[in-house]
N, C-alpha and C. Protein backbone atom coordinates (compact mmCIF):
# COMPACT_ATOMS: atom_id res chain seq x y z
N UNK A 1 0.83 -1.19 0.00
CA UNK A 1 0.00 0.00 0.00
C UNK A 1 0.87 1.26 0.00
N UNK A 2 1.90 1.03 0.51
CA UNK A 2 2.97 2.56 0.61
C UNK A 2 3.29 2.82 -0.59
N UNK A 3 4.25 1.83 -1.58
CA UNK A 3 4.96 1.96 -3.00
C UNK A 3 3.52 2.34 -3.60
N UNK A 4 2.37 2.05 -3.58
CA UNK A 4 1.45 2.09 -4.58
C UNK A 4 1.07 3.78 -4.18
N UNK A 5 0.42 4.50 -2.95
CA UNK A 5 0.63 5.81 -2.57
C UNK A 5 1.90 6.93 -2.96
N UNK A 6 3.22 6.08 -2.85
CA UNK A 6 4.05 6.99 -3.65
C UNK A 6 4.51 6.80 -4.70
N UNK A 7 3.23 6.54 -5.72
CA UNK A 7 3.96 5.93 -7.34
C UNK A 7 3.42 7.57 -8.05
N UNK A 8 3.26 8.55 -7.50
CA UNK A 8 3.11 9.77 -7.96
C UNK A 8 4.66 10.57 -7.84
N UNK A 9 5.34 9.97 -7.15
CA UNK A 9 6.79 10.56 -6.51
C UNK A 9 7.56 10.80 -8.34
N UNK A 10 7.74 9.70 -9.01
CA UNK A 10 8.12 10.12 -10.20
C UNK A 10 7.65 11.09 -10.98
N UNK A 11 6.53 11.24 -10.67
CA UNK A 11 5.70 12.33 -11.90
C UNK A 11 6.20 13.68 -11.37
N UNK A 12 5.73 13.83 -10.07
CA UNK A 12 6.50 15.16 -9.35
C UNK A 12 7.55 15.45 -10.06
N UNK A 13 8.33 14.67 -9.69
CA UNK A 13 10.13 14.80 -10.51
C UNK A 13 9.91 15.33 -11.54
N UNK A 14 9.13 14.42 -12.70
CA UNK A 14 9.74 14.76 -13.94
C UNK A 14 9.05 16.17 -14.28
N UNK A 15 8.16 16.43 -13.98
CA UNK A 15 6.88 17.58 -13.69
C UNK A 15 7.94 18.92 -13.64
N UNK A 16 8.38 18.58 -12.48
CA UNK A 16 9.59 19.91 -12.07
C UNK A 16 11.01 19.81 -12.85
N UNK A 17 11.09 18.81 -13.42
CA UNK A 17 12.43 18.67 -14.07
C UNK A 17 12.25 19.18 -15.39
N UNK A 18 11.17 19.01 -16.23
CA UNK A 18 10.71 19.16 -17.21
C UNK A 18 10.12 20.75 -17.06
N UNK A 19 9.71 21.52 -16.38
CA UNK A 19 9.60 23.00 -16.39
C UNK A 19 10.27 23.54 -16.92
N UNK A 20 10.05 24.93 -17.00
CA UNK A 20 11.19 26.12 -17.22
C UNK A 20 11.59 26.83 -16.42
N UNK A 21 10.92 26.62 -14.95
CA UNK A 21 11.76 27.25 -14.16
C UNK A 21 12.64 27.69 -14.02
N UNK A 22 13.82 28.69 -13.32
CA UNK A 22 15.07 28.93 -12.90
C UNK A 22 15.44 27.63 -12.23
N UNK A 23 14.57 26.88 -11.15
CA UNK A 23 15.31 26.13 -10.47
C UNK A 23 15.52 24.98 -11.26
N UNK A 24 14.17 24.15 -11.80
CA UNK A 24 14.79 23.31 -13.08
C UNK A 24 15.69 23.34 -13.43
N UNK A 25 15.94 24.50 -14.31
CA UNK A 25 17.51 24.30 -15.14
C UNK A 25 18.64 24.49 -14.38
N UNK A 26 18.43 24.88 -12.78
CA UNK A 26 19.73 24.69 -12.26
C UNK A 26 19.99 23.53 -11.59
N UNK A 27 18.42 22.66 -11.97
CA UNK A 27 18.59 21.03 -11.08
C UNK A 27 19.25 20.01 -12.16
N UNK A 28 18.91 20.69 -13.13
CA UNK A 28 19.64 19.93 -14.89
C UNK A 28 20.57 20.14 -15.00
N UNK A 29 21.41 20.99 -14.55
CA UNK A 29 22.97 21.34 -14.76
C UNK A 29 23.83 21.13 -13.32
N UNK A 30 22.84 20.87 -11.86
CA UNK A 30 24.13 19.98 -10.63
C UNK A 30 23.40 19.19 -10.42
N UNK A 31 23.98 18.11 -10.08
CA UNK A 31 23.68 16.77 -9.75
C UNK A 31 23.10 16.94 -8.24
N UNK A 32 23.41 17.89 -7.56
CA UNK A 32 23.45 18.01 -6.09
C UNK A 32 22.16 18.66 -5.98
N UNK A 33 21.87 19.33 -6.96
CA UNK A 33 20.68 20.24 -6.62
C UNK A 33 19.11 19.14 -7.25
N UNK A 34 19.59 18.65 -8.16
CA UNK A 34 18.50 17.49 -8.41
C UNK A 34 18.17 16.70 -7.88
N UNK A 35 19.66 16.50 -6.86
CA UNK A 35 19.03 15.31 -5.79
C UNK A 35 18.47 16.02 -4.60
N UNK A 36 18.74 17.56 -4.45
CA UNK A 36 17.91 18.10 -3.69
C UNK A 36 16.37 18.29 -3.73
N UNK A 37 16.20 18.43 -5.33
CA UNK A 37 14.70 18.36 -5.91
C UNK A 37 14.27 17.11 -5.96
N UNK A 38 14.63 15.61 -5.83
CA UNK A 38 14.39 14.92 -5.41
C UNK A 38 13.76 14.43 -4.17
N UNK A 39 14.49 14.96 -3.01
CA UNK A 39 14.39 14.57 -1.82
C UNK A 39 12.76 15.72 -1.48
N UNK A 40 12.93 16.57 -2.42
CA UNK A 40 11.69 17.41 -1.92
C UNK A 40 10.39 16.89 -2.31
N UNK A 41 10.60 16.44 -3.82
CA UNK A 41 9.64 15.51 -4.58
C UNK A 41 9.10 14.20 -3.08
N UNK A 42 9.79 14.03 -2.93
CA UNK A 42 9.68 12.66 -1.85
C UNK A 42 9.11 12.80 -0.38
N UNK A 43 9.05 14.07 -0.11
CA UNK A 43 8.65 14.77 1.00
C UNK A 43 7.13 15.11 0.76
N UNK A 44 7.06 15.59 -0.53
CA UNK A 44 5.89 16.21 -0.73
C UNK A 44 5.04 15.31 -0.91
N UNK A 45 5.85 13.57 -1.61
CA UNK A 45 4.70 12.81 -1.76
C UNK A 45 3.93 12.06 -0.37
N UNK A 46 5.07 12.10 0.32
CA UNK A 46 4.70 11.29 1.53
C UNK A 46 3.98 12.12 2.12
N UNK A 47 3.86 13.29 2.18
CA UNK A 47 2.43 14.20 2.94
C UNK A 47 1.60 13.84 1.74
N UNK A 48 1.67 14.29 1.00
CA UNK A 48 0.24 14.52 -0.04
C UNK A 48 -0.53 13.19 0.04
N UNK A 49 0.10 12.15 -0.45
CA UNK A 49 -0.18 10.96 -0.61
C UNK A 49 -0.87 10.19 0.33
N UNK A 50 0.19 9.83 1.48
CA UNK A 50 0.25 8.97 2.55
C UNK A 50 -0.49 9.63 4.33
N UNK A 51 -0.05 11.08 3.50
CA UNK A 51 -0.55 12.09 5.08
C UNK A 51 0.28 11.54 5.96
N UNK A 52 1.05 11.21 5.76
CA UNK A 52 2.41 10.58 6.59
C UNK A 52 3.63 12.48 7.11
N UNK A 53 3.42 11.84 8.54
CA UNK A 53 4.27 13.27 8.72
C UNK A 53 5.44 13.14 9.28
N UNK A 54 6.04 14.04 7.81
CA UNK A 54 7.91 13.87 7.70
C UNK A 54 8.57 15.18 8.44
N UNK A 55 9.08 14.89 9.56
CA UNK A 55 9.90 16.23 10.20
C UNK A 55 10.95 16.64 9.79
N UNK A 56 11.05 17.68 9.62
CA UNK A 56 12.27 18.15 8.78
C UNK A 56 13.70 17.23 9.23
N UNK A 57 14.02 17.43 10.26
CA UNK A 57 14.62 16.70 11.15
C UNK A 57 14.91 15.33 10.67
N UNK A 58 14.21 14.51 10.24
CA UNK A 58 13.98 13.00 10.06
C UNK A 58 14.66 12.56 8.85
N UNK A 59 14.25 14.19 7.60
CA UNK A 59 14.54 14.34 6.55
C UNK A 59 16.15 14.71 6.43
N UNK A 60 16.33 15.68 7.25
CA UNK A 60 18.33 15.69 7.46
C UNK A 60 18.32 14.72 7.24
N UNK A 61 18.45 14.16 9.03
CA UNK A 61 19.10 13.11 9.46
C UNK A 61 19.37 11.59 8.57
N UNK A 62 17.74 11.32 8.38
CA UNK A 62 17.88 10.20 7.41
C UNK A 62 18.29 10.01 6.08
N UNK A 63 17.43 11.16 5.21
CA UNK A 63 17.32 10.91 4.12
C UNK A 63 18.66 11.72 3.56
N UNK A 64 18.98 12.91 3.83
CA UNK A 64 20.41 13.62 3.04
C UNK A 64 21.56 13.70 4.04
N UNK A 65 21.50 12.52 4.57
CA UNK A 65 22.90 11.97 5.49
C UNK A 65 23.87 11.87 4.75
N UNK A 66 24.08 11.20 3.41
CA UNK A 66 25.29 11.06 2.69
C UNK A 66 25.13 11.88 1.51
N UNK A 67 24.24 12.90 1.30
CA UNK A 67 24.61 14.05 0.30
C UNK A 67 25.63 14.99 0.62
C-alpha cells in the first residue's frame, strides 16, 4: 500500500524537471541540486499521498545523510 501511494513521486520529478523554471535548469545542470529536488519531490509525496508526517529533522538526518 505505501509503493502504490508513492507511485506519484516520479511524476513530481519529472513535472519539475521538465519546467522552465530557474530552479529546473539549475537542477539539470548539478547533480546536487536534483538530488535536492528529489528529496523534496519525496517529501511532498509522503504528505500529499500517505498524510504521513515527515519532520524536517527526520529528513536531514535520514534521508540527506550522505549528500
Amino acid at each position: 500500500m505505501f509503493a502504490r501511494q508513492l507511485s506519484s513521486l516520479p511524476s513530481y520529478f519529472d513535472l519539475f524537471m521538465g519546467s522552465n523554471s530557474r530552479s529546473a535548469e539549475l537542477a539539470r545542470a548539478d547533480i546536487g541540486t536534483a538530488q535536492l529536488a528529489f528529496v523534496t519531490c519525496l517529501v511532498i509525496a509522503l504528505k500529499a499521498c500517505s498524510r504521513f508526517n515527515v519532520e524536517s529533522e527526520f529528513v536531514s538526518n535520514a534521508i540527506c545523510s550522505d549528500m
